[in-house]
C-alpha atoms as a PDB file:
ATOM      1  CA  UNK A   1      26.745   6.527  32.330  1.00  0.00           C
ATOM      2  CA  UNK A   2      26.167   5.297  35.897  1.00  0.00           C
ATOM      3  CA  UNK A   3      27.425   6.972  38.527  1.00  0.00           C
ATOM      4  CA  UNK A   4      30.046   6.071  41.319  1.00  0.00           C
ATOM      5  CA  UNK A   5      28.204   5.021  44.137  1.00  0.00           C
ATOM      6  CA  UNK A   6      29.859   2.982  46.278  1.00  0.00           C
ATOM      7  CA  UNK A   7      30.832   3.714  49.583  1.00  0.00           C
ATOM      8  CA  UNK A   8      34.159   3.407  49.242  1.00  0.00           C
ATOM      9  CA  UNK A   9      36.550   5.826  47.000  1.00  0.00           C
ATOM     10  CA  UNK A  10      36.509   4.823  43.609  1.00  0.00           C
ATOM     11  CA  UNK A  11      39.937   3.141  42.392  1.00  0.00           C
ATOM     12  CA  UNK A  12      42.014   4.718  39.693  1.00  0.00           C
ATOM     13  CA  UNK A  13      44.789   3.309  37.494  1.00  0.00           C
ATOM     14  CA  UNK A  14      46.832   5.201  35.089  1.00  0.00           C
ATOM     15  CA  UNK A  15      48.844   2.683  32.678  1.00  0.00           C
ATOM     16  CA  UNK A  16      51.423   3.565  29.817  1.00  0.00           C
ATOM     17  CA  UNK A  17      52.153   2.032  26.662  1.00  0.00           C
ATOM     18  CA  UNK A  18      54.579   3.598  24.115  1.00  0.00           C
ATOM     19  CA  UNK A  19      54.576   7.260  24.839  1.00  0.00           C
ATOM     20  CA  UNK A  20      57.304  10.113  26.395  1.00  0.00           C
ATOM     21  CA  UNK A  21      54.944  10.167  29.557  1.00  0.00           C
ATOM     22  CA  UNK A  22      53.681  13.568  29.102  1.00  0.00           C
ATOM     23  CA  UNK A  23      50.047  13.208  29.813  1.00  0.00           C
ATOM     24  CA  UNK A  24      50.683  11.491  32.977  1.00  0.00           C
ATOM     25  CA  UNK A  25      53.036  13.991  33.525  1.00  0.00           C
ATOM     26  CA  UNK A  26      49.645  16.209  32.921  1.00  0.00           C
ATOM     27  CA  UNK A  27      47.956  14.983  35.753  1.00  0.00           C
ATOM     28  CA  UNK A  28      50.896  15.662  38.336  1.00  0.00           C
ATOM     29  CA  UNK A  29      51.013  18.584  36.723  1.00  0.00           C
ATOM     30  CA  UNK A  30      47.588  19.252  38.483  1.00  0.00           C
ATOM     31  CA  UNK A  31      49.108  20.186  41.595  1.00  0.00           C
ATOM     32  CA  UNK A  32      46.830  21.711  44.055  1.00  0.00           C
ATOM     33  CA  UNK A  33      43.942  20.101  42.349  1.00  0.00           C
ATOM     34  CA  UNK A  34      45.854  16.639  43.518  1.00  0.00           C
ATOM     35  CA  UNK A  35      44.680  16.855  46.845  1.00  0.00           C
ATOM     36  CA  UNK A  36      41.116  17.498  46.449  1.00  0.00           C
ATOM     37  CA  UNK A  37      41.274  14.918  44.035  1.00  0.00           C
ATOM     38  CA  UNK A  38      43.442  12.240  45.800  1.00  0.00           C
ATOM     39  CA  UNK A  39      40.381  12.665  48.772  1.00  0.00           C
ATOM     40  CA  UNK A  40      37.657  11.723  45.981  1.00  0.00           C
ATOM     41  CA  UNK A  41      39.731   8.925  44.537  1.00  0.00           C
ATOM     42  CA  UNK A  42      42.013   6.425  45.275  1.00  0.00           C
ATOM     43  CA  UNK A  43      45.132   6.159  42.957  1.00  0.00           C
ATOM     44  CA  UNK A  44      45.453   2.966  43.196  1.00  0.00           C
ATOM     45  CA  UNK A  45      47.934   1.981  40.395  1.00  0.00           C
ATOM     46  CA  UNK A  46      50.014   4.650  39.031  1.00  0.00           C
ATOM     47  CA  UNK A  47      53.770   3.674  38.666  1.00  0.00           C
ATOM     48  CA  UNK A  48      54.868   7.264  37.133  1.00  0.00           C
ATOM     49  CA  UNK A  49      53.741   8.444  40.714  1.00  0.00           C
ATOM     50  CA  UNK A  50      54.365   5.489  43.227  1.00  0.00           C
ATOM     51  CA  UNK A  51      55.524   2.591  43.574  1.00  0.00           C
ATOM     52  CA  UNK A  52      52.205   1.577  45.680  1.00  0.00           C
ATOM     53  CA  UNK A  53      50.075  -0.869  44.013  1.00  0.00           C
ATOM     54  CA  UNK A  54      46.418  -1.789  45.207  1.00  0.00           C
ATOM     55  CA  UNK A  55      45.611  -4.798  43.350  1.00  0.00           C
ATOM     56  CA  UNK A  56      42.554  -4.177  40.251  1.00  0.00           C
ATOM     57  CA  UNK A  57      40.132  -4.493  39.313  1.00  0.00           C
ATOM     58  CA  UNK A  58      39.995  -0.650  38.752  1.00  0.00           C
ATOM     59  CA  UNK A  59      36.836   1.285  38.753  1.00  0.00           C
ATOM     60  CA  UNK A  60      38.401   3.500  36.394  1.00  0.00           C
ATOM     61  CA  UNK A  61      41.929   2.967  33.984  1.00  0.00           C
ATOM     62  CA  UNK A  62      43.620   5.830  32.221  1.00  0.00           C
ATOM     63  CA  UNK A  63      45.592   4.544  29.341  1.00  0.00           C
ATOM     64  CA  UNK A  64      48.828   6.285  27.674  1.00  0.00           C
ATOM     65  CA  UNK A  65      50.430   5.236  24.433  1.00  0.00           C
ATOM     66  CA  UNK A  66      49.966   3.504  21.723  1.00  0.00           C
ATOM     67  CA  UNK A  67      50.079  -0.348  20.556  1.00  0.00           C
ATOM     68  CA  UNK A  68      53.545  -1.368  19.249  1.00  0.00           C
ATOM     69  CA  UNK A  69      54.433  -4.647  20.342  1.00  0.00           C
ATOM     70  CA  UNK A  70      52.893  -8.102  20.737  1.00  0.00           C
ATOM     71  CA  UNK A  71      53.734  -7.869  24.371  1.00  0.00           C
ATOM     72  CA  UNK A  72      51.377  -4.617  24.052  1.00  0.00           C
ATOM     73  CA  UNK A  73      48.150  -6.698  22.035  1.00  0.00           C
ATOM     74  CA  UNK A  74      48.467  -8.774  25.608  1.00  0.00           C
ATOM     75  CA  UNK A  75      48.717  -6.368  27.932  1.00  0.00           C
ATOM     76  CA  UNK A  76      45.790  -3.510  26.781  1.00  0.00           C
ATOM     77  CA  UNK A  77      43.347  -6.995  26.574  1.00  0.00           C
ATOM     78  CA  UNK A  78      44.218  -7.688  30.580  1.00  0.00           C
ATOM     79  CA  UNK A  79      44.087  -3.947  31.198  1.00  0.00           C
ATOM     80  CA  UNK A  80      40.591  -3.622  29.564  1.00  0.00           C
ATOM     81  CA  UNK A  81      39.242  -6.777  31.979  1.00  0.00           C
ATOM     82  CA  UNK A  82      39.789  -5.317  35.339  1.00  0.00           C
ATOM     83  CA  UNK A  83      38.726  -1.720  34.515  1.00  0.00           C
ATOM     84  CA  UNK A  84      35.197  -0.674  34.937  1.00  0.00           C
ATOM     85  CA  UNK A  85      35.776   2.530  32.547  1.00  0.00           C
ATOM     86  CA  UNK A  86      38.911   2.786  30.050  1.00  0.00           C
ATOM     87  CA  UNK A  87      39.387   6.269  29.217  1.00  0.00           C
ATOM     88  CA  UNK A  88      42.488   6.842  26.789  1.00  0.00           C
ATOM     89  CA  UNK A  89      44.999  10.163  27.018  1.00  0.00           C
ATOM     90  CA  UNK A  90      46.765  11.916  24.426  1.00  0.00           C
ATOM     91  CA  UNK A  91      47.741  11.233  21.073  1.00  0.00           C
ATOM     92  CA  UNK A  92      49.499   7.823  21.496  1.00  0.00           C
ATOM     93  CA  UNK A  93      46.365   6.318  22.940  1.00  0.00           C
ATOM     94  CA  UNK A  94      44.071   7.892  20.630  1.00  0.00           C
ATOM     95  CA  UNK A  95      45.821   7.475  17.260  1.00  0.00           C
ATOM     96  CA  UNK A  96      49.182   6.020  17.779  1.00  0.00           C
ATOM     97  CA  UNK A  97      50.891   9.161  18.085  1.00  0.00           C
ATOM     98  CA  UNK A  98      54.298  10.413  16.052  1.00  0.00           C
ATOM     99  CA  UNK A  99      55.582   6.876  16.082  1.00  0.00           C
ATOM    100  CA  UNK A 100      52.534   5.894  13.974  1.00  0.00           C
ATOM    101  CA  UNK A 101      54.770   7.418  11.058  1.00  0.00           C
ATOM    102  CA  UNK A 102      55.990   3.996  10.935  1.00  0.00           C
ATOM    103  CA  UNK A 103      52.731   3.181   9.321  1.00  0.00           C
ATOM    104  CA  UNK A 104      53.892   4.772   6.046  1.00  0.00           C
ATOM    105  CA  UNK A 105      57.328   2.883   5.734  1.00  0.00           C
ATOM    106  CA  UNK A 106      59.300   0.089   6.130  1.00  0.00           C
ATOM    107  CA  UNK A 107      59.495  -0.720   9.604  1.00  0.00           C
ATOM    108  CA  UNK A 108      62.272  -3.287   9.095  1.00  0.00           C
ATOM    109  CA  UNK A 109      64.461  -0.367   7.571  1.00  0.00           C
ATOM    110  CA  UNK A 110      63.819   1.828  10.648  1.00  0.00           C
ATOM    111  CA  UNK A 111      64.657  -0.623  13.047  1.00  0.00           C
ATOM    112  CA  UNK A 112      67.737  -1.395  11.362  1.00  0.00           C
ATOM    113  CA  UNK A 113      68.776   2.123  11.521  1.00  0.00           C
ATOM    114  CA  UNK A 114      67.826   3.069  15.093  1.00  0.00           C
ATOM    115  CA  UNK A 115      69.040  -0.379  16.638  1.00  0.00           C
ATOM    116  CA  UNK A 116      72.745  -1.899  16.792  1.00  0.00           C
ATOM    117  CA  UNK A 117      70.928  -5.396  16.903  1.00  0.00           C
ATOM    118  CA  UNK A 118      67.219  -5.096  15.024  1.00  0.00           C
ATOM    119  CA  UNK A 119      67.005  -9.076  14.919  1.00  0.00           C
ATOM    120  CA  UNK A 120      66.286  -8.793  18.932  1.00  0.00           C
ATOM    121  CA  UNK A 121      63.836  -6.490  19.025  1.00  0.00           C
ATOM    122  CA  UNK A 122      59.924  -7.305  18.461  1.00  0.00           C
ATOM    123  CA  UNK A 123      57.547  -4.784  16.654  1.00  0.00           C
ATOM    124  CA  UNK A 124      54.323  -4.683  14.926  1.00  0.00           C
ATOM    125  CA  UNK A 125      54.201  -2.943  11.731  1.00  0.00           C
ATOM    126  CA  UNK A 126      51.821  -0.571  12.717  1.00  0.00           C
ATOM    127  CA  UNK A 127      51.185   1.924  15.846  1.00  0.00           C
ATOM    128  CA  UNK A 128      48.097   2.207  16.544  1.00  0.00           C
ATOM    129  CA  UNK A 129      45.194   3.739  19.125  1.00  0.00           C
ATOM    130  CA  UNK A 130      44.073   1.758  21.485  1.00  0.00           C
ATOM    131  CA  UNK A 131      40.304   1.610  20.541  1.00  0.00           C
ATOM    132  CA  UNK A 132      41.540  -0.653  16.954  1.00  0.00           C
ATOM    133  CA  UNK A 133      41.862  -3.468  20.181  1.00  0.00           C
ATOM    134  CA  UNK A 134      39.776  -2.965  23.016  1.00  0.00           C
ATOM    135  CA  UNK A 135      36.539  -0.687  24.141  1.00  0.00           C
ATOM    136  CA  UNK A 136      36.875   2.396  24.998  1.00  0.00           C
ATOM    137  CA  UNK A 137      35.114   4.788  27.254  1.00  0.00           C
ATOM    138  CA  UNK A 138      36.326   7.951  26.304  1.00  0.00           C
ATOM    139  CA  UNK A 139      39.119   9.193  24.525  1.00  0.00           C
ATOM    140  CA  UNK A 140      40.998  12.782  25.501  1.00  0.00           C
ATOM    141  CA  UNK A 141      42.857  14.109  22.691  1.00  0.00           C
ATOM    142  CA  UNK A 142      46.277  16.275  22.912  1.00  0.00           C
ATOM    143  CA  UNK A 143      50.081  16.267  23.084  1.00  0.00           C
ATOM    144  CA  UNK A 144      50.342  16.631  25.741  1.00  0.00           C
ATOM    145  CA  UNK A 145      46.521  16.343  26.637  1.00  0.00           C
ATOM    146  CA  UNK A 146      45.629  19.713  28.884  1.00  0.00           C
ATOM    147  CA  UNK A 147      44.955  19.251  32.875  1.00  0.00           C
ATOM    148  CA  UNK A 148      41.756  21.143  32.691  1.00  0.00           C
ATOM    149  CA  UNK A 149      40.109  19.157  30.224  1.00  0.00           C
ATOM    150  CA  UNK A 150      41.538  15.996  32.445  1.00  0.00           C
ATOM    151  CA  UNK A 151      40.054  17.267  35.174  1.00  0.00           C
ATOM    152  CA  UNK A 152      36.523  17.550  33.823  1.00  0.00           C
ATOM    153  CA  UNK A 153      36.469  13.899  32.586  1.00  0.00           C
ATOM    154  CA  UNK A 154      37.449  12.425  35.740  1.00  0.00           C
ATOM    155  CA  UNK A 155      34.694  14.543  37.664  1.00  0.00           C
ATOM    156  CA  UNK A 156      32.804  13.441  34.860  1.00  0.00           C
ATOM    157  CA  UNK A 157      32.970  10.215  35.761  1.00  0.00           C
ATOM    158  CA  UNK A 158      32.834  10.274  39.262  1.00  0.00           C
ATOM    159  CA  UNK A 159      29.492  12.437  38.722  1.00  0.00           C
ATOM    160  CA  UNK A 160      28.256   9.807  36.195  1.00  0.00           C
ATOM    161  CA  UNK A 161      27.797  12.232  33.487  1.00  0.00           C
ATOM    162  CA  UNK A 162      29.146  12.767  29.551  1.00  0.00           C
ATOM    163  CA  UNK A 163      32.346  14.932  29.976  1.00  0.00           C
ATOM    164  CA  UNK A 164      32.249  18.567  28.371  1.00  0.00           C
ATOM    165  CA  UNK A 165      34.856  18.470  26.139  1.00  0.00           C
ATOM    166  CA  UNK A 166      34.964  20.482  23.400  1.00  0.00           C
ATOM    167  CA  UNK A 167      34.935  19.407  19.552  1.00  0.00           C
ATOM    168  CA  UNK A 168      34.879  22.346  17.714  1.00  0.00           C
ATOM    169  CA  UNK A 169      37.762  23.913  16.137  1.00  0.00           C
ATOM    170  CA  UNK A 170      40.826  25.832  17.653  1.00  0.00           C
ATOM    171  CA  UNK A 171      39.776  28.670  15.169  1.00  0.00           C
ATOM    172  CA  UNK A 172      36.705  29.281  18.093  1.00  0.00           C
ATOM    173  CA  UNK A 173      39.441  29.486  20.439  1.00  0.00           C
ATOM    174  CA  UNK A 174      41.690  31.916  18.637  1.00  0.00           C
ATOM    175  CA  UNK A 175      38.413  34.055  18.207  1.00  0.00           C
ATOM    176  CA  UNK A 176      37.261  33.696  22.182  1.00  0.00           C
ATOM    177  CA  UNK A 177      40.961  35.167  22.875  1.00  0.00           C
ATOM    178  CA  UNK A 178      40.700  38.259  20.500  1.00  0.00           C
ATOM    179  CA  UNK A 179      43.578  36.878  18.042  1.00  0.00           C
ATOM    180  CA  UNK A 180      44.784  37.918  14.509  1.00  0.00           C
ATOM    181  CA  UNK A 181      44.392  35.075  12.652  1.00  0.00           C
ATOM    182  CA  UNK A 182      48.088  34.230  11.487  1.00  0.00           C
ATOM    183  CA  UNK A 183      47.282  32.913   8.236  1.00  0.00           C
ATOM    184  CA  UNK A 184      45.028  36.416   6.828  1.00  0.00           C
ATOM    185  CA  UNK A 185      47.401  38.315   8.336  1.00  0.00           C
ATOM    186  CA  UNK A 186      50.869  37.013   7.842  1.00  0.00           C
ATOM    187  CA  UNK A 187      49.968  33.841   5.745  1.00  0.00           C
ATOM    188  CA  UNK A 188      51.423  31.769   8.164  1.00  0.00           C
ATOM    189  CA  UNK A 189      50.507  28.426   7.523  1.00  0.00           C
ATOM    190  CA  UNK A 190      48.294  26.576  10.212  1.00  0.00           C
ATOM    191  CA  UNK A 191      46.235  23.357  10.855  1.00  0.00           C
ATOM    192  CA  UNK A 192      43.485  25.549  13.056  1.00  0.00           C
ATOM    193  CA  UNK A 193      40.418  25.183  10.698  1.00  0.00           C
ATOM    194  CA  UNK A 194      40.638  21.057  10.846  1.00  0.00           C
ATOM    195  CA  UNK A 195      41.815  20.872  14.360  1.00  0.00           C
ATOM    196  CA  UNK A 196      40.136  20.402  17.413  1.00  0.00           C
ATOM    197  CA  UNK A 197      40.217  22.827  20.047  1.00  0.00           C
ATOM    198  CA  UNK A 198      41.978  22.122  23.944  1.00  0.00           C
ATOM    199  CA  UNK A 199      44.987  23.694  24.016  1.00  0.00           C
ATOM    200  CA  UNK A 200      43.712  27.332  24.297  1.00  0.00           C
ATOM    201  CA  UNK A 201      45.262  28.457  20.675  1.00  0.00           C
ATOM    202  CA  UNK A 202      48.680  28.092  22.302  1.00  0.00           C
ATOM    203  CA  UNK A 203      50.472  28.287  18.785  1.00  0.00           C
ATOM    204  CA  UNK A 204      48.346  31.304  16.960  1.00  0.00           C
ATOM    205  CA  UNK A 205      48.576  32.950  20.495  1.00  0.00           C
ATOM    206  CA  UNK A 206      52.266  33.791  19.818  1.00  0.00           C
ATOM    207  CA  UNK A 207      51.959  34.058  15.840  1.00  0.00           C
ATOM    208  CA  UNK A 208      52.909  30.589  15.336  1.00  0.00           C
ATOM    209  CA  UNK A 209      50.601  28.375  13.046  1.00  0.00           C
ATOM    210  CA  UNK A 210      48.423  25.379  14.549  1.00  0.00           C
ATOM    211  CA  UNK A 211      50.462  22.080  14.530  1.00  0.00           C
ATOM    212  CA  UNK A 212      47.101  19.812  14.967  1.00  0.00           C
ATOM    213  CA  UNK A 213      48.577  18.408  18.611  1.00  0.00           C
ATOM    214  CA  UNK A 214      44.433  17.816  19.445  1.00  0.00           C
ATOM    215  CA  UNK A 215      43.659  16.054  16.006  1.00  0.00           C
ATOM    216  CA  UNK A 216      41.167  16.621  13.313  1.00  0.00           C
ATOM    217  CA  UNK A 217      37.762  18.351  15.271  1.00  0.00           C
ATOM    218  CA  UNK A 218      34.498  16.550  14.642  1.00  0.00           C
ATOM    219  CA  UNK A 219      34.281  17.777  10.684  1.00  0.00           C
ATOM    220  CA  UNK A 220      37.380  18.539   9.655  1.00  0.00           C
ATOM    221  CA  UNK A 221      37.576  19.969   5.368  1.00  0.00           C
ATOM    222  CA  UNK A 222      40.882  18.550   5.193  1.00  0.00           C
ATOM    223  CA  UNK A 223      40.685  19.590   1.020  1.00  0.00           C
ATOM    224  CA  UNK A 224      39.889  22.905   1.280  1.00  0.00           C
ATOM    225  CA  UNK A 225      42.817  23.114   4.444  1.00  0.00           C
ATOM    226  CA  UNK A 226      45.169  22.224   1.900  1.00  0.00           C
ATOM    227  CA  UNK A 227      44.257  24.262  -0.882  1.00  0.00           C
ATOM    228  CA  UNK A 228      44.813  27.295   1.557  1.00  0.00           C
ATOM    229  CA  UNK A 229      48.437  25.884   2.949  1.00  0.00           C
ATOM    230  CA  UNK A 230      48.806  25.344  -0.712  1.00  0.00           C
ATOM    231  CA  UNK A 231      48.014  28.840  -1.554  1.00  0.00           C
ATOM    232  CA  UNK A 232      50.383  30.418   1.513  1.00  0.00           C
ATOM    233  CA  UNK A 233      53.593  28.600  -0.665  1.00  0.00           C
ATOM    234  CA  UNK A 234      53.608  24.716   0.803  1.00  0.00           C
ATOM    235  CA  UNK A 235      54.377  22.110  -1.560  1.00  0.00           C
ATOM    236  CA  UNK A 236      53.270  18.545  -1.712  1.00  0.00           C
ATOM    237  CA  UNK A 237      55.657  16.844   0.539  1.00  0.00           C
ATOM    238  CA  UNK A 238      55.325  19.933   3.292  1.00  0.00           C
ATOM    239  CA  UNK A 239      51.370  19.299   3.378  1.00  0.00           C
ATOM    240  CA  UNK A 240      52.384  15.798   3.678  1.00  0.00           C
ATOM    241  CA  UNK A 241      54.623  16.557   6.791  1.00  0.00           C
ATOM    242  CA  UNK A 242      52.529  19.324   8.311  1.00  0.00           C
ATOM    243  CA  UNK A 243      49.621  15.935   8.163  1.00  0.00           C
ATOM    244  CA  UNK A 244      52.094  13.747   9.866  1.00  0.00           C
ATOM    245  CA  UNK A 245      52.572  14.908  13.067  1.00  0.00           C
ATOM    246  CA  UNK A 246      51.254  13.970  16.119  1.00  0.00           C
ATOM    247  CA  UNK A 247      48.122  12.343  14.924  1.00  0.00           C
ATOM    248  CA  UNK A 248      49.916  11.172  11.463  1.00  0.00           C
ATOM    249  CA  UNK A 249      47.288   8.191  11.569  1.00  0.00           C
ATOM    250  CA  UNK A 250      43.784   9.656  12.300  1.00  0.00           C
ATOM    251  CA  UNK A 251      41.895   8.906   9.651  1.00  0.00           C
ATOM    252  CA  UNK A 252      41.208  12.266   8.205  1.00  0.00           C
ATOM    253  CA  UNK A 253      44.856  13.485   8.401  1.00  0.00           C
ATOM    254  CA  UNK A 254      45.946  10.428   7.175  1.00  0.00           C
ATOM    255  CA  UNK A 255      43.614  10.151   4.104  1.00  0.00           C
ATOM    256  CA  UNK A 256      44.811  13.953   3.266  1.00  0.00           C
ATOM    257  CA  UNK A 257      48.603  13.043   4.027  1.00  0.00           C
ATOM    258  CA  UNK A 258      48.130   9.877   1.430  1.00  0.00           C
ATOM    259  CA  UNK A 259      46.608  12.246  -0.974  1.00  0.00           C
ATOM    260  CA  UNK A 260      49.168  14.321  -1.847  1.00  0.00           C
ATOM    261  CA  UNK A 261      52.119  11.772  -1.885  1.00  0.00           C
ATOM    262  CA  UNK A 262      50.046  10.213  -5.038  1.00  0.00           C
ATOM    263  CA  UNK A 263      52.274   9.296  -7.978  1.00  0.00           C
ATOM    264  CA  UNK A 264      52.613  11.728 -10.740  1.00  0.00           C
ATOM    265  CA  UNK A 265      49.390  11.693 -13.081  1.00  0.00           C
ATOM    266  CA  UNK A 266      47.323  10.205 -10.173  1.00  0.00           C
ATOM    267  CA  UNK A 267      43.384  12.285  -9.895  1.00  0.00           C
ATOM    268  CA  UNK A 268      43.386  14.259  -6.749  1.00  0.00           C
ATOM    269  CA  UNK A 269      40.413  14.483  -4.375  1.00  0.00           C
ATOM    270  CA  UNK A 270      39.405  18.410  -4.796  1.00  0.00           C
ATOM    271  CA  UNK A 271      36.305  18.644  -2.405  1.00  0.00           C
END
């Protein structure tokens, strides 16, 4: 990874696709850090902030939100041309987020159900991440993803360097903050073990179980997970939900979801 070295600031754009906003929201949420960073950079396109637009092409694009529409296939193509680095945020971008639960059912159903006039609206049948369309630099998981870690990716890449992010599990977190495990000692239920650390073990911090907002960590045992939420009193269609979440379509939640919706009489994966 090369370096900025031009002489002037390097441009940013920050785009979104379908998504609530939240992990743009994540970099305003920076605050102080803004101004230090706003003298390193120039946000150049960045319509959640400003209506100011510098025209591309952008040293460096951060992408929101997942791929939903045809208009979307379009626009993430065009987006990937005139930026130098593509580095996704948050769940949407990275795995199509909670409306990739549309990738287990019948999207025509849901639209008819959500929308007084379905025939005028224009969807694909999947949600999905958008490295299944275009190259991508680096992806930052979350929902929302946390301003620290952004942070440390965009000095990353303004020192030309591989960002320290963390791929480990949010188990290691829960341990670096002293925590009682919630599922030894309450058998709370909770996606820790297979999910990969960032938001400081917000959930097990207040005796709540991990929800898997950062996605599976870099070897997730998605088998043995559910055995253990199995043995703490969920049933088959609560693994299922507690799967489909926020990263409902990364490929090892997803495999694990679709495993234990099987028909009746169907061999289950055990390891």
């Amino acid at each position: 990874m090369a370096a900025v070295t031009k002489s002037r600031r390097p441009t940013l754009a920050v785009w979104k696709f379908a998504s609530c906003d939240g992990c743009q929201l994540q970099l305003l949420n920076c605050e102080d850090e803004l101004i230090p960073l706003s003298g390193a950079v120039e946000i150049a396109y960045f319509p959640e902030a400003t209506r100011a637009v510098v025209e591309g092409p952008y040293d460096v694009s951060l992408v929101e939100g997942s791929i939903t529409t045809p208009e979307d296939l379009e626009r993430i193509q065009q987006v990937r041309e005139m930026s130098g680095r593509l580095i996704t945020i948050g769940a949407c971008a990275t795995t199509g987020g909670i409306q990739a639960l549309r990738n287990f059912a019948d999207v025509a159903e849901f639209r008819s159900v959500v929308y007084a006039h379905p025939e005028y609206v224009s969807t694909l049948e999947r949600s999905t991440g958008i490295a299944e369309h275009v190259r991508v630099d680096f992806e930052l998981r979350g929902c929302p993803i946390d301003k620290n870690q952004l942070l440390e990716v965009l000095a990353a890449e303004l020192q030309g360097r591989r960002p320290r992010v963390a791929t480990h599990s949010v188990c290691v977190e829960c341990k670096a903050r002293g925590n009682v495990c919630v599922t030894i000692a309450h058998g709370t239920p909770c996606l820790g073990p297979v999910t990969q650390a960032g938001c400081g073990a917000l959930c097990p911090t207040f005796a709540r179980g991990c929800y898997g907002c950062f996605g599976p960590q870099d070897s997730p045992n998605t088998a043995s997970m559910a055995q253990v939420l199995s043995r703490h009193g969920m049933d088959e269609p609560q693994i299922v939900r507690l799967y489909r979440t926020f990263h409902a379509a990364a490929e090892a939640f997803r495999e694990e979801s679709e495993r234990h919706e099987a028909p009746a009489g169907t061999p289950r994966r055990t390891s």
